[in-house]
C-alpha atoms as a PDB file:
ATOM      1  CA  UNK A   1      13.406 -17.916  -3.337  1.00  0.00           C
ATOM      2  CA  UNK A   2      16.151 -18.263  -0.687  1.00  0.00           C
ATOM      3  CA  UNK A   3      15.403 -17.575   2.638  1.00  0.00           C
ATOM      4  CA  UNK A   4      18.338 -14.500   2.837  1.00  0.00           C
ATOM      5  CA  UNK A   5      16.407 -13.002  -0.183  1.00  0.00           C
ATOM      6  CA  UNK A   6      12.516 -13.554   1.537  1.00  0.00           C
ATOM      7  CA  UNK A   7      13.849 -11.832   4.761  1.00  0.00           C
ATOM      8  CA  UNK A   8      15.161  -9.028   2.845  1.00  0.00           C
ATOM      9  CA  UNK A   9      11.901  -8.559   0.661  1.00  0.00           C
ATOM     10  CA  UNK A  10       9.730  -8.732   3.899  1.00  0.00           C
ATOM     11  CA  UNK A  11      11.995  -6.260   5.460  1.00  0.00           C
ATOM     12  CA  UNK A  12      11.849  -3.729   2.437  1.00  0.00           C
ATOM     13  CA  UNK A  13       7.798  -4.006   2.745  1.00  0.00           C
ATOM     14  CA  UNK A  14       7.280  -3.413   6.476  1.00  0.00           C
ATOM     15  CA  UNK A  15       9.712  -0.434   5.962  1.00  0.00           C
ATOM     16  CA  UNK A  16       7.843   1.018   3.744  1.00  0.00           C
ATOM     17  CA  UNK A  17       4.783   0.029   5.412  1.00  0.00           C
ATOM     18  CA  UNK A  18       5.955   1.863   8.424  1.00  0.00           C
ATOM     19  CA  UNK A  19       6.434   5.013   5.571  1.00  0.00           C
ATOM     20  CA  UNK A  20       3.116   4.677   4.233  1.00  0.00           C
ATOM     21  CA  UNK A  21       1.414   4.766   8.184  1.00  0.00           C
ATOM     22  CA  UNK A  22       3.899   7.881   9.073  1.00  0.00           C
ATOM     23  CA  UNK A  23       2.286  10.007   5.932  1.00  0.00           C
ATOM     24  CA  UNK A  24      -1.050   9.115   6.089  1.00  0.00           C
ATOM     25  CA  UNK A  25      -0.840  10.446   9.960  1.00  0.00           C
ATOM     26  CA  UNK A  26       0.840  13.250   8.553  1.00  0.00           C
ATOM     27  CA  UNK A  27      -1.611  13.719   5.748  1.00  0.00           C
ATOM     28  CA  UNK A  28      -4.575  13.684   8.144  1.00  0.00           C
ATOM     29  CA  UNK A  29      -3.044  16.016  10.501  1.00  0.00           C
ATOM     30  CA  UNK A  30      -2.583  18.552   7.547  1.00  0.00           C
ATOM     31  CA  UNK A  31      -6.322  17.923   6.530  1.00  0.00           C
ATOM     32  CA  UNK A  32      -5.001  16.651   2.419  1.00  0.00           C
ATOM     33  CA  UNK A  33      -6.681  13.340   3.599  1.00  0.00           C
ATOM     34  CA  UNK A  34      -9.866  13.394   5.386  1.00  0.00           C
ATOM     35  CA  UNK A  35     -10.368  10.759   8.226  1.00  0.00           C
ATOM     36  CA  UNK A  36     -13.633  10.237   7.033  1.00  0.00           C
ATOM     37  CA  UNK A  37     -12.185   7.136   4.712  1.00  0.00           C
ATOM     38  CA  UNK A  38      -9.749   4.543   4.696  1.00  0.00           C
ATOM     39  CA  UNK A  39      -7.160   3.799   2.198  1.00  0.00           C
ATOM     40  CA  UNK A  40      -6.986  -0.076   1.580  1.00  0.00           C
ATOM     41  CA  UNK A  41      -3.467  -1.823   1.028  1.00  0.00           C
ATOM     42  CA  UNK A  42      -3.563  -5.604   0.338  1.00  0.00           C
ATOM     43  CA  UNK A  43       0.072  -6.245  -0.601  1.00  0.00           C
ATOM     44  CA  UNK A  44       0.766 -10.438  -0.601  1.00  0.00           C
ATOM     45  CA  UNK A  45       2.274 -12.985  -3.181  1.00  0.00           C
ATOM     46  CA  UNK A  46      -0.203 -15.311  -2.338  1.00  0.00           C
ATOM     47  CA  UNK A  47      -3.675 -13.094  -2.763  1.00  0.00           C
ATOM     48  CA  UNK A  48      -2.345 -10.465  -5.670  1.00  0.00           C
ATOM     49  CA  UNK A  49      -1.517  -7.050  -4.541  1.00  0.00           C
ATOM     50  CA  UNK A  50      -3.911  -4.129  -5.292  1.00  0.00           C
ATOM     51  CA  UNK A  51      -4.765  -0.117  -3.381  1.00  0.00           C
ATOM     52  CA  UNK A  52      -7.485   1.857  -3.415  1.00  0.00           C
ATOM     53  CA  UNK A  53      -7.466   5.745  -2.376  1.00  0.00           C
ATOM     54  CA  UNK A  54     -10.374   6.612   0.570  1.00  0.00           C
ATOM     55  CA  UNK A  55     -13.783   6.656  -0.676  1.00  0.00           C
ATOM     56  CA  UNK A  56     -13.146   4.217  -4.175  1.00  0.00           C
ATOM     57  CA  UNK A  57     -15.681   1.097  -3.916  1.00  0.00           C
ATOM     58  CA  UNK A  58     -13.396  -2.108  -5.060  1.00  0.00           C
ATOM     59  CA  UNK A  59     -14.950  -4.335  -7.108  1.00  0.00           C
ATOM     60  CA  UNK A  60     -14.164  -8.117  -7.496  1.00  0.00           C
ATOM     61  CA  UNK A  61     -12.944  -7.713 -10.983  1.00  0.00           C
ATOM     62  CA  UNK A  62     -10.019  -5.235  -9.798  1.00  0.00           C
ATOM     63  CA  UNK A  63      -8.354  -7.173  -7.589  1.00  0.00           C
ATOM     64  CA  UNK A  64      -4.801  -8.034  -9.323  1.00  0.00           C
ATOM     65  CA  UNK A  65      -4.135 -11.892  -9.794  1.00  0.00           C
ATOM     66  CA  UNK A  66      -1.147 -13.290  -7.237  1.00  0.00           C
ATOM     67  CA  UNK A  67       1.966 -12.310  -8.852  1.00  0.00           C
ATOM     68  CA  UNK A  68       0.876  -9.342 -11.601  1.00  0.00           C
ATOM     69  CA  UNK A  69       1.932  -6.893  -9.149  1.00  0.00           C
ATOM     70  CA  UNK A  70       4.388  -7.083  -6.149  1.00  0.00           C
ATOM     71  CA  UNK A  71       3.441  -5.994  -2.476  1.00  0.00           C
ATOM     72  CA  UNK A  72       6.528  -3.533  -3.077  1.00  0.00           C
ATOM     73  CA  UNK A  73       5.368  -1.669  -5.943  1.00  0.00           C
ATOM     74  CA  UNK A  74       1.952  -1.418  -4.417  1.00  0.00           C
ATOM     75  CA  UNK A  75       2.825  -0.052  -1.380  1.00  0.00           C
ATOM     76  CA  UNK A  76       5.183   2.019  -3.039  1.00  0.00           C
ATOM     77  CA  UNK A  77       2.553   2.893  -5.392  1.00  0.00           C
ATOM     78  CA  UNK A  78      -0.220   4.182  -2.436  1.00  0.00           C
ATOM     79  CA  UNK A  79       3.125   5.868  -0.792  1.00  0.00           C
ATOM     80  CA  UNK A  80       3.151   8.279  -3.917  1.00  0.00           C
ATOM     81  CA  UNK A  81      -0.292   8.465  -3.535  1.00  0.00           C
ATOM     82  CA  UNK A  82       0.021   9.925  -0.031  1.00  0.00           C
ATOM     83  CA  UNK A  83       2.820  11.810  -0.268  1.00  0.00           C
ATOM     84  CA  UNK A  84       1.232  13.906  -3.298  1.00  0.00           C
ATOM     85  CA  UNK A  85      -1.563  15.153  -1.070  1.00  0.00           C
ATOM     86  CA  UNK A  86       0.487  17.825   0.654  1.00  0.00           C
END
């Protein structure tokens, strides 16, 4: 990958990172997410990319292999996630 095209795909996940902190805030402050759990984002290339919703035990066996998903969709992914609690 070029360096023009990592920059961009870095950029695209800590904007929606940013998203993804701004509606869980909001979700807690409605009370559609308790603050009694955390929600769990591991978006990388390197370590596979995986989510879990508050309260949901991971297990070794569900954490995706480097490359099946992309940090993008998976924060994308818990995004929709968040965003459908309201």
């Amino acid at each position: 990958m070029n360096a023009r095209q990592a920059t961009w795909d870095v950029n695209r996940c800590f904007k929606l990172a940013d998203r993804l902190v701004l509606s869980v805030d909001r979700a807690r402050r409605s009370h559609a997410l308790s603050s009694g759990g955390f929600l769990m984002v591991t978006a990388s290339e390197f370590y596979g990319s995986f989510w879990h919703k508050p309260g949901e035990v991971p297990t070794e066996g569900e954490r995706e292999a480097p490359g099946t998903k992309s940090p993008h969709l998976v924060l994308s992914e818990a995004l929709r996630w968040v965003n459908g609690l309201r």
